[in-house]
C-alpha atoms as a PDB file:
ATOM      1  CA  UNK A   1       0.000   0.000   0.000  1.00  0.00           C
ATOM      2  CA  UNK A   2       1.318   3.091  -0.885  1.00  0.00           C
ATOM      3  CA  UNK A   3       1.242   6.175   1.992  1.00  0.00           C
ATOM      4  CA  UNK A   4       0.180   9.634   0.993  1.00  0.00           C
ATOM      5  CA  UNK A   5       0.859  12.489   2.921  1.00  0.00           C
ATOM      6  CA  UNK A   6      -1.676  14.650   3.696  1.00  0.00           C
ATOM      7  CA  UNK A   7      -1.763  17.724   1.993  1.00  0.00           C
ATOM      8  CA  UNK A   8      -2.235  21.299   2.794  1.00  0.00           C
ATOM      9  CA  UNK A   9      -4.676  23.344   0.905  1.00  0.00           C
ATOM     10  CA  UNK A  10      -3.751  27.307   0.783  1.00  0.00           C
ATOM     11  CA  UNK A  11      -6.482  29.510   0.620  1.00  0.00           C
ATOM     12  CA  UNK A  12      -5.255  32.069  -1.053  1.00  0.00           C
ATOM     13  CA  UNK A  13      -5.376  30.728  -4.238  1.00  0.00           C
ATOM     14  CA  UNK A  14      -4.517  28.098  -6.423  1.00  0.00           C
ATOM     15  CA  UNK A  15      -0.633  26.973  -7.868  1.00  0.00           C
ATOM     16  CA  UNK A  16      -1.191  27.992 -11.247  1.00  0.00           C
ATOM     17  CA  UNK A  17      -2.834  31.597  -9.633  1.00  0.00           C
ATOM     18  CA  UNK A  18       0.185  31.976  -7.509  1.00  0.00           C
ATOM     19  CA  UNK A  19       3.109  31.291 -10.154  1.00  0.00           C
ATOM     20  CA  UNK A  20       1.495  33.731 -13.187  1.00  0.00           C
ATOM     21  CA  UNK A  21       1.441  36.231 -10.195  1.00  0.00           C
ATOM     22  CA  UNK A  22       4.173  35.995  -8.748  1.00  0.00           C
ATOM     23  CA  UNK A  23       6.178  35.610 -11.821  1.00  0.00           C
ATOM     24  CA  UNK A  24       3.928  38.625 -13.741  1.00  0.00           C
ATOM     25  CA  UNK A  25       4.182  41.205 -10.346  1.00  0.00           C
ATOM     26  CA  UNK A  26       8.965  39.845 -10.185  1.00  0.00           C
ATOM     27  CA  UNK A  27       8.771  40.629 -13.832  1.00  0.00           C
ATOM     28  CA  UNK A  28       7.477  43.974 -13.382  1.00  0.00           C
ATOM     29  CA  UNK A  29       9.354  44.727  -9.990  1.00  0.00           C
ATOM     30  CA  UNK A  30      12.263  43.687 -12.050  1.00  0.00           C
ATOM     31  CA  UNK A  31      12.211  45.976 -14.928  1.00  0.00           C
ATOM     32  CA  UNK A  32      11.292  48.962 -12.738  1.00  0.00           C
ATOM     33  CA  UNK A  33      14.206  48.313 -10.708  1.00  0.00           C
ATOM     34  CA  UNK A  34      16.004  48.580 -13.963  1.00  0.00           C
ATOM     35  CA  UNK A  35      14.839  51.490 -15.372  1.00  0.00           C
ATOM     36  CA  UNK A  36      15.680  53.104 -11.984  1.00  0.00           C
ATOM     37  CA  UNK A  37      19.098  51.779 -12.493  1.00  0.00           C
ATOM     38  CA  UNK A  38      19.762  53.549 -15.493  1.00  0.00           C
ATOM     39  CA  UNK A  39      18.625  56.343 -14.897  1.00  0.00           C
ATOM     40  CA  UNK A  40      20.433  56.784 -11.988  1.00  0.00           C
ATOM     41  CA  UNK A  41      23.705  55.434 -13.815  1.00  0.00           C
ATOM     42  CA  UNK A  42      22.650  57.734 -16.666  1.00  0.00           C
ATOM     43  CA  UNK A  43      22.367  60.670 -14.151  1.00  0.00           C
ATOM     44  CA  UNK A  44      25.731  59.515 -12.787  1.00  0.00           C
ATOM     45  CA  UNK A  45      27.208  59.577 -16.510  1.00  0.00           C
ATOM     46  CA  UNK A  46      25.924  63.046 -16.726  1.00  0.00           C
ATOM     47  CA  UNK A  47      27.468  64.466 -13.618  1.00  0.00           C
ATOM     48  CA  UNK A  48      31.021  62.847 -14.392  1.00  0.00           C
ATOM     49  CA  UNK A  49      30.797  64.230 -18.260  1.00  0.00           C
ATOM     50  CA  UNK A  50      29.796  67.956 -16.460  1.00  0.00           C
ATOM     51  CA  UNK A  51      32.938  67.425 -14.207  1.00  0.00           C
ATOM     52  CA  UNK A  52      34.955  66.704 -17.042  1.00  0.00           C
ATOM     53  CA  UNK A  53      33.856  69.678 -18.975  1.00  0.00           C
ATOM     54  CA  UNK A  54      34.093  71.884 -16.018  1.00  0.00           C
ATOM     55  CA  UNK A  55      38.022  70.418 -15.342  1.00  0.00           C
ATOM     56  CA  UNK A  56      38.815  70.798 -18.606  1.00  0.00           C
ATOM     57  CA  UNK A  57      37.092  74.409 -19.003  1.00  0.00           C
ATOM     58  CA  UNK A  58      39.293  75.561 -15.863  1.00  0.00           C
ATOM     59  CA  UNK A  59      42.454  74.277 -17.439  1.00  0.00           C
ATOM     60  CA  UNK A  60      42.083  76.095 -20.510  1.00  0.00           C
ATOM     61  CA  UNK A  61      40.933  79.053 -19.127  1.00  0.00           C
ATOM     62  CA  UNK A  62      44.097  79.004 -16.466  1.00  0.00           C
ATOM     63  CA  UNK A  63      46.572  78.351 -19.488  1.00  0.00           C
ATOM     64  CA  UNK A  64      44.735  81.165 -21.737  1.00  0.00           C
ATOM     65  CA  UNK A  65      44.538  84.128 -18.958  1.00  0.00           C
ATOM     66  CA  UNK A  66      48.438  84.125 -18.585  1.00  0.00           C
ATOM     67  CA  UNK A  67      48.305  83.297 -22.321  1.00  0.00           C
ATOM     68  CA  UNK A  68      47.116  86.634 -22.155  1.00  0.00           C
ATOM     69  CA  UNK A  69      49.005  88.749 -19.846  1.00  0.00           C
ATOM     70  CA  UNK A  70      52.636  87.374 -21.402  1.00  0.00           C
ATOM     71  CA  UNK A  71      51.125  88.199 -25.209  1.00  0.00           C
ATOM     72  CA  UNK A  72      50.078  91.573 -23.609  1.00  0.00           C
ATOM     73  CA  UNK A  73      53.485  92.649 -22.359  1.00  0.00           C
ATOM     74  CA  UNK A  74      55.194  91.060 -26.141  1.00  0.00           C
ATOM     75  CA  UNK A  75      52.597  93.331 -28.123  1.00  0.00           C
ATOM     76  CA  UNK A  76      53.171  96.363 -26.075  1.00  0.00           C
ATOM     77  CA  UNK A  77      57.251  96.259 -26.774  1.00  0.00           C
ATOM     78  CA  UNK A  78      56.399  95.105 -30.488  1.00  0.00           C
ATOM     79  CA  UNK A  79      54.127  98.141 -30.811  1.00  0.00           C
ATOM     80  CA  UNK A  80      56.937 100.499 -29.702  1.00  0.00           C
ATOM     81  CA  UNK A  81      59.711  99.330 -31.765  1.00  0.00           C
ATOM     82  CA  UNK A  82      57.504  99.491 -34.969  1.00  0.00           C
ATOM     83  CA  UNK A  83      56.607 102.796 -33.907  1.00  0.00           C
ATOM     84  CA  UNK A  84      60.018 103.686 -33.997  1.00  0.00           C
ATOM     85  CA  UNK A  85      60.899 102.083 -36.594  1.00  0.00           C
ATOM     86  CA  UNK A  86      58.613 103.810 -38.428  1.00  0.00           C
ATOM     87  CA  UNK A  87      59.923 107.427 -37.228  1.00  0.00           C
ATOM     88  CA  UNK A  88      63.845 106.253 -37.644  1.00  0.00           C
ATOM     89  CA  UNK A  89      63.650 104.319 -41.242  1.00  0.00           C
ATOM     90  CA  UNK A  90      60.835 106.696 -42.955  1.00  0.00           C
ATOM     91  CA  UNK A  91      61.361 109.792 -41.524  1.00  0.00           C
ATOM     92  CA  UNK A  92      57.035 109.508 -40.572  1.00  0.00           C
ATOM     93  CA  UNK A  93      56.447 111.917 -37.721  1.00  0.00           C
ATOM     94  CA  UNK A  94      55.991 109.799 -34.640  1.00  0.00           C
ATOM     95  CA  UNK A  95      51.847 110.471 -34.456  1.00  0.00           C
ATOM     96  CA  UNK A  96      51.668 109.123 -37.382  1.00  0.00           C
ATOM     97  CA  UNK A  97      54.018 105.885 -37.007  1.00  0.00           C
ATOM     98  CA  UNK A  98      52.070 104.716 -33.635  1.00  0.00           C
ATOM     99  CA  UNK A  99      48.625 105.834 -35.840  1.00  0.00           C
ATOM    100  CA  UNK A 100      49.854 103.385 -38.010  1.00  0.00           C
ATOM    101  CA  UNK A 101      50.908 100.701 -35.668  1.00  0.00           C
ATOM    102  CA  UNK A 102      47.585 100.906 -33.482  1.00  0.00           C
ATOM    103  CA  UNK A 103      45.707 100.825 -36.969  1.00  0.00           C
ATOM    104  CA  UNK A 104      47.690  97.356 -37.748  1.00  0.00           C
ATOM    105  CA  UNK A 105      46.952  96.048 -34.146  1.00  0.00           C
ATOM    106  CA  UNK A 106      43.449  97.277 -34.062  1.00  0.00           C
ATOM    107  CA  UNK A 107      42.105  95.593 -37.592  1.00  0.00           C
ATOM    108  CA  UNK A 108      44.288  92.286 -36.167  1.00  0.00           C
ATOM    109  CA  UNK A 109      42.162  92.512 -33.179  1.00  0.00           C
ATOM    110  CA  UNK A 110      38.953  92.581 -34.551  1.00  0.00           C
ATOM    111  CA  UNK A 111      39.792  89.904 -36.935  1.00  0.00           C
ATOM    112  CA  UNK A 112      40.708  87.580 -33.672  1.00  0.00           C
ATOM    113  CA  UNK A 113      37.754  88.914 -31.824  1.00  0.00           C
ATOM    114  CA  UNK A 114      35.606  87.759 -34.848  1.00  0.00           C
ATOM    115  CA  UNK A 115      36.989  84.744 -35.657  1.00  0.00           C
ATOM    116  CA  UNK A 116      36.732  83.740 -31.281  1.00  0.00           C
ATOM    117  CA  UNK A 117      32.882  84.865 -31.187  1.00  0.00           C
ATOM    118  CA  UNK A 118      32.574  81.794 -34.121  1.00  0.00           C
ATOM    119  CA  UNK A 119      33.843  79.452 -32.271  1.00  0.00           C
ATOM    120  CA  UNK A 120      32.394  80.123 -29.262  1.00  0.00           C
ATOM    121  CA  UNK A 121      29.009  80.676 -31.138  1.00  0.00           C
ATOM    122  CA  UNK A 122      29.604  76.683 -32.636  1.00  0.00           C
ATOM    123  CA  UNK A 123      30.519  75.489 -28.903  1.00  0.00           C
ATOM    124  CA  UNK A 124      27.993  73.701 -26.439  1.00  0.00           C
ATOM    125  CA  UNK A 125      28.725  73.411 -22.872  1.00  0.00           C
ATOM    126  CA  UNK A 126      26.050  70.974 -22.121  1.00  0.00           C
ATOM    127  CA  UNK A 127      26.935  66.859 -22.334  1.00  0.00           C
ATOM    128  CA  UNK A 128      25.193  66.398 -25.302  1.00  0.00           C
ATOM    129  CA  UNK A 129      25.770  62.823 -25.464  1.00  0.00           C
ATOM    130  CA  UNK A 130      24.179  61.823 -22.052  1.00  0.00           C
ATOM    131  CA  UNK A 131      21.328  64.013 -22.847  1.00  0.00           C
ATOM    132  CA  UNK A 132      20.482  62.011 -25.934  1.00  0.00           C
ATOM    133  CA  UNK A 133      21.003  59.021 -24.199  1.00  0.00           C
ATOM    134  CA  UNK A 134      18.953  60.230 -21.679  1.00  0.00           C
ATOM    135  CA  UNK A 135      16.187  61.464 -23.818  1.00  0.00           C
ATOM    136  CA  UNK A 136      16.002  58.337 -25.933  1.00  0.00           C
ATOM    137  CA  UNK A 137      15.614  56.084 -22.340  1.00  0.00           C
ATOM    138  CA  UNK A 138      12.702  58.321 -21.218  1.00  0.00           C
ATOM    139  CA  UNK A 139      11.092  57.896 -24.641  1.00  0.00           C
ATOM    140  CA  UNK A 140      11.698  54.510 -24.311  1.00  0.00           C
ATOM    141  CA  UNK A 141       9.928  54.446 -20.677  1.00  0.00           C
ATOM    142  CA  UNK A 142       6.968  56.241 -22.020  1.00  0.00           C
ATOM    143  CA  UNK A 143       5.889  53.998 -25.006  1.00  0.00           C
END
């Protein structure tokens, strides 16, 4: 004779009822746990790539400032030699040499001026990259 153990009934549903929900309610608690770890790697992404840009920002603006000040002191001696060179070589009358010279310096300086507001105008601070990323995982989300 073979024995049987007695079995327990659960009331709260049957086997079948339990595994589709349980598996159906993991399944969801799973992927919402993974969209929240994305975006919160993605958000991550975005703060390293802003401290990046910010680092690298810094650096270039550290290098270009005494960039600056030594060009500054170069220009100013350059400026008075070829304001006298002017007044030795061509006999000009020294108003007119350094006319001349600022002239030369001022249409250079416009040109750089220019040619800096284009670049700048072309530039984008903001991490593009992890934006779009970004953008294309919310889109994602909502469909």
């Amino acid at each position: 004779m073979l024995e049987t153990q007695p079995r327990i009934q659960d009331t709260s549903g049957t086997p079948a009822d339990l595994n589709k929900n349980g598996s159906v309610t993991s399944l969801v608690a799973g992927i919402l746990d993974d969209a929240h770890k994305l975006l919160r790697q993605q958000f991550e992404m975005l703060k390293a790539e802003v401290h990046e840009d910010i680092q690298k920002s810094k650096r270039a603006a550290e290098y270009g400032g005494l960039g600056v000040v030594l060009l500054t002191v170069g220009l100013l001696g350059l400026v008075t030699a070829i304001a006298y060179f002017l007044h030795d070589e061509f006999q000009i009358s020294m108003w007119a040499s350094w006319a001349i010279t600022g002239g030369i310096f001022v249409v250079l300086g416009i040109a750089l001026a220019t040619a800096s507001y284009l670049i700048l105008e072309r530039f984008s601070p903001l991490p593009t990259k992890t934006l779009h990323a970004l953008q294309e995982n919310l889109q994602w989300k909502t469909k």
